[in-house]
Protein backbone atom coordinates (compact mmCIF):
# COMPACT_ATOMS: atom_id res chain seq x y z
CA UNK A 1 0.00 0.00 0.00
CA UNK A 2 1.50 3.34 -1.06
CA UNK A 3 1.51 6.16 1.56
CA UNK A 4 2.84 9.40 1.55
CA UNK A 5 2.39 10.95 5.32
CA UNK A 6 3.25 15.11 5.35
CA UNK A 7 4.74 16.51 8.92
CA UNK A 8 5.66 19.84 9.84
CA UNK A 9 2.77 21.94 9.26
CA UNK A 10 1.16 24.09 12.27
CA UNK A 11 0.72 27.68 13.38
CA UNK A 12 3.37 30.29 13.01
CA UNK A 13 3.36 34.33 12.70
CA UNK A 14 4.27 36.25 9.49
CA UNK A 15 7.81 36.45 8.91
CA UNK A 16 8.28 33.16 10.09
CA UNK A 17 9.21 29.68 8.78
CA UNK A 18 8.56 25.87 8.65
CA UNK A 19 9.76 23.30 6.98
CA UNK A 20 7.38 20.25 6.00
CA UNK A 21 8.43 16.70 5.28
CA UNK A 22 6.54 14.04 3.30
CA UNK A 23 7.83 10.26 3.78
CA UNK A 24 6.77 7.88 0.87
CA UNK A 25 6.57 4.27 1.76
CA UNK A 26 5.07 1.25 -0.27
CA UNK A 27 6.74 1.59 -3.45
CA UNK A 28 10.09 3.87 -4.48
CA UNK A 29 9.64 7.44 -5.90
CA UNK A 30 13.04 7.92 -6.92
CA UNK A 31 12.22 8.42 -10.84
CA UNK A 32 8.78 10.07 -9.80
CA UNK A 33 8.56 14.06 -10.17
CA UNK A 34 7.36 15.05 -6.64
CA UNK A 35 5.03 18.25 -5.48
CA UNK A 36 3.76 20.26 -3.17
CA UNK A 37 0.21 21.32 -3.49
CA UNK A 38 -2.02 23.61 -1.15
CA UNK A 39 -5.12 24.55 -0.77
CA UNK A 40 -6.77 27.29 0.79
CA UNK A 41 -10.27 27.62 1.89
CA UNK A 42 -12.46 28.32 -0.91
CA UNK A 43 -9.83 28.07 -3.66
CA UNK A 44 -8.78 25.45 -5.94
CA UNK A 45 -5.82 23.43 -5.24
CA UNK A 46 -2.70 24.77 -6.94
CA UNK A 47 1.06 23.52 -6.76
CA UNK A 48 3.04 25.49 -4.86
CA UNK A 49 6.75 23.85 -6.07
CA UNK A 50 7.54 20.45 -7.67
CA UNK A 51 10.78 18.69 -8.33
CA UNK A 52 11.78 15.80 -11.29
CA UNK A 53 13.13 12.97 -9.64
CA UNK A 54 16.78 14.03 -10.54
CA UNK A 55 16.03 17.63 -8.96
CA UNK A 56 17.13 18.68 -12.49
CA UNK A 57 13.86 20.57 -12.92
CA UNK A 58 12.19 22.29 -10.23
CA UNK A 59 9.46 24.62 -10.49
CA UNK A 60 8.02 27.18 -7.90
CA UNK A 61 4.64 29.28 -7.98
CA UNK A 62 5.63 33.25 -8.53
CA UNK A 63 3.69 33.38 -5.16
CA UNK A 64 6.71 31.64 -3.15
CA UNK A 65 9.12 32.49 -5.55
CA UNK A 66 12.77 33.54 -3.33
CA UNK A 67 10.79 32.27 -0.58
CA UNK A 68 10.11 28.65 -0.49
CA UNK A 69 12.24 25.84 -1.79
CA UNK A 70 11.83 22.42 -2.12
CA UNK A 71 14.16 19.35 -1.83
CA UNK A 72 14.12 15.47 -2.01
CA UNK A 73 16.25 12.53 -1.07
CA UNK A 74 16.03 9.83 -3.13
CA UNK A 75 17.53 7.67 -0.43
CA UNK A 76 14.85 8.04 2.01
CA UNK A 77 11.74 8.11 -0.31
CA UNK A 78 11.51 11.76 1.61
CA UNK A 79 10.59 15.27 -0.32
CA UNK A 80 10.97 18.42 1.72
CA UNK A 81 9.27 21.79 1.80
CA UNK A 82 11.25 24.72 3.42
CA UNK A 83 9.25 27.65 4.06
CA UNK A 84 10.39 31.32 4.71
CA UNK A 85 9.14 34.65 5.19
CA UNK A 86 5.48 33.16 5.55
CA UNK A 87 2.75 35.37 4.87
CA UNK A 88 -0.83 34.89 5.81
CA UNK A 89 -1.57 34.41 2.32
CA UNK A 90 0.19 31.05 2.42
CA UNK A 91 -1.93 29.80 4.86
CA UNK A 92 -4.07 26.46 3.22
CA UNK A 93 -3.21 22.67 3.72
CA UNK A 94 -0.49 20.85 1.78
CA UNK A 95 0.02 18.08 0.20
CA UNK A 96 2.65 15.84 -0.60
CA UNK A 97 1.78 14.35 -3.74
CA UNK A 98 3.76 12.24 -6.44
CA UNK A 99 3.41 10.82 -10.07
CA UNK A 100 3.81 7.79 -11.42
CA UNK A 101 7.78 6.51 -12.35
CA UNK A 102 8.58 8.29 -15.61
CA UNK A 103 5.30 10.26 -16.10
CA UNK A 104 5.76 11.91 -19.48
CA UNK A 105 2.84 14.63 -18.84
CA UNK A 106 3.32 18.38 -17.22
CA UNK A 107 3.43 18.65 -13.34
CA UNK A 108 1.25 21.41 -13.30
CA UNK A 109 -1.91 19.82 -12.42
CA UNK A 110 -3.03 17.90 -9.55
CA UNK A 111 -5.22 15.22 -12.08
CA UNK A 112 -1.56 14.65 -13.01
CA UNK A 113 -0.24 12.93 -9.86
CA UNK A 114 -1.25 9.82 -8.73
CA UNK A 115 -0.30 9.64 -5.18
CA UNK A 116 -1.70 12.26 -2.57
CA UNK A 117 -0.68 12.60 1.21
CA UNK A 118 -3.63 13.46 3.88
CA UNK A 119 -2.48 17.18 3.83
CA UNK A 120 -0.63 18.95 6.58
CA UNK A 121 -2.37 22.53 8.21
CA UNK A 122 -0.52 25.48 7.48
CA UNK A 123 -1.58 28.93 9.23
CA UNK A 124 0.13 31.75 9.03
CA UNK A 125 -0.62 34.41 11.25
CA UNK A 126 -0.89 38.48 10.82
């Protein structure tokens, strides 16, 4: 059974920063691109910054842009989320999610991973 389980997430002030993990288990995601989604209340789910298994191609929303970066080990099935200079605006839940081993599609769009985490809470206070 393939799980991805997200840590890190809670409450912190503007300014501040947290760094979430995501731990894969049940199968090996080491030639699977890898992403971070969120989603805030009300609003559809967009990816906040994705990496190619390799880390050769990364991508990062404008909106956490110099702010945010993301990192994997291959060794540990892990992918990591560093977060900086939080605004409230970042506040939403996050997921880990992860496509299939050599997915030739974008990574743009959540239809386009196959494997989701349960989400971690992220709040961001003013």
């Amino acid at each position: 059974q393939v799980q991805l389980v997200e840590s890190g997430g809670g409450l912190v002030q503007a300014g501040g920063s947290l760094r979430l993990s995501c731990a894969a288990s049940g199968r090996t995601f080491s030639r699977s691109t890898m992403g971070w989604f969120r989603q805030a209340p009300g609003k559809e789910r967009e990816l906040a910054a994705a990496s190619t298994w390799s880390g050769g191609s990364i991508y990062y929303a404008d909106s956490v842009k110099g702010r945010f970066a993301i990192s994997r080990d291959n060794a540990k099935n892990a992918v990591y989320l560093q977060m900086n200079s939080l605004k409230p605006e970042d506040t939403a839940v996050y997921y880990c999610a992860a496509q299939t081993p050599n997915y030739s599609g974008t990574y743009l769009y959540p239809g386009e991973y196959a494997y989701w985490g349960q989400g971690t809470q992220v709040t961001v206070s003013s």
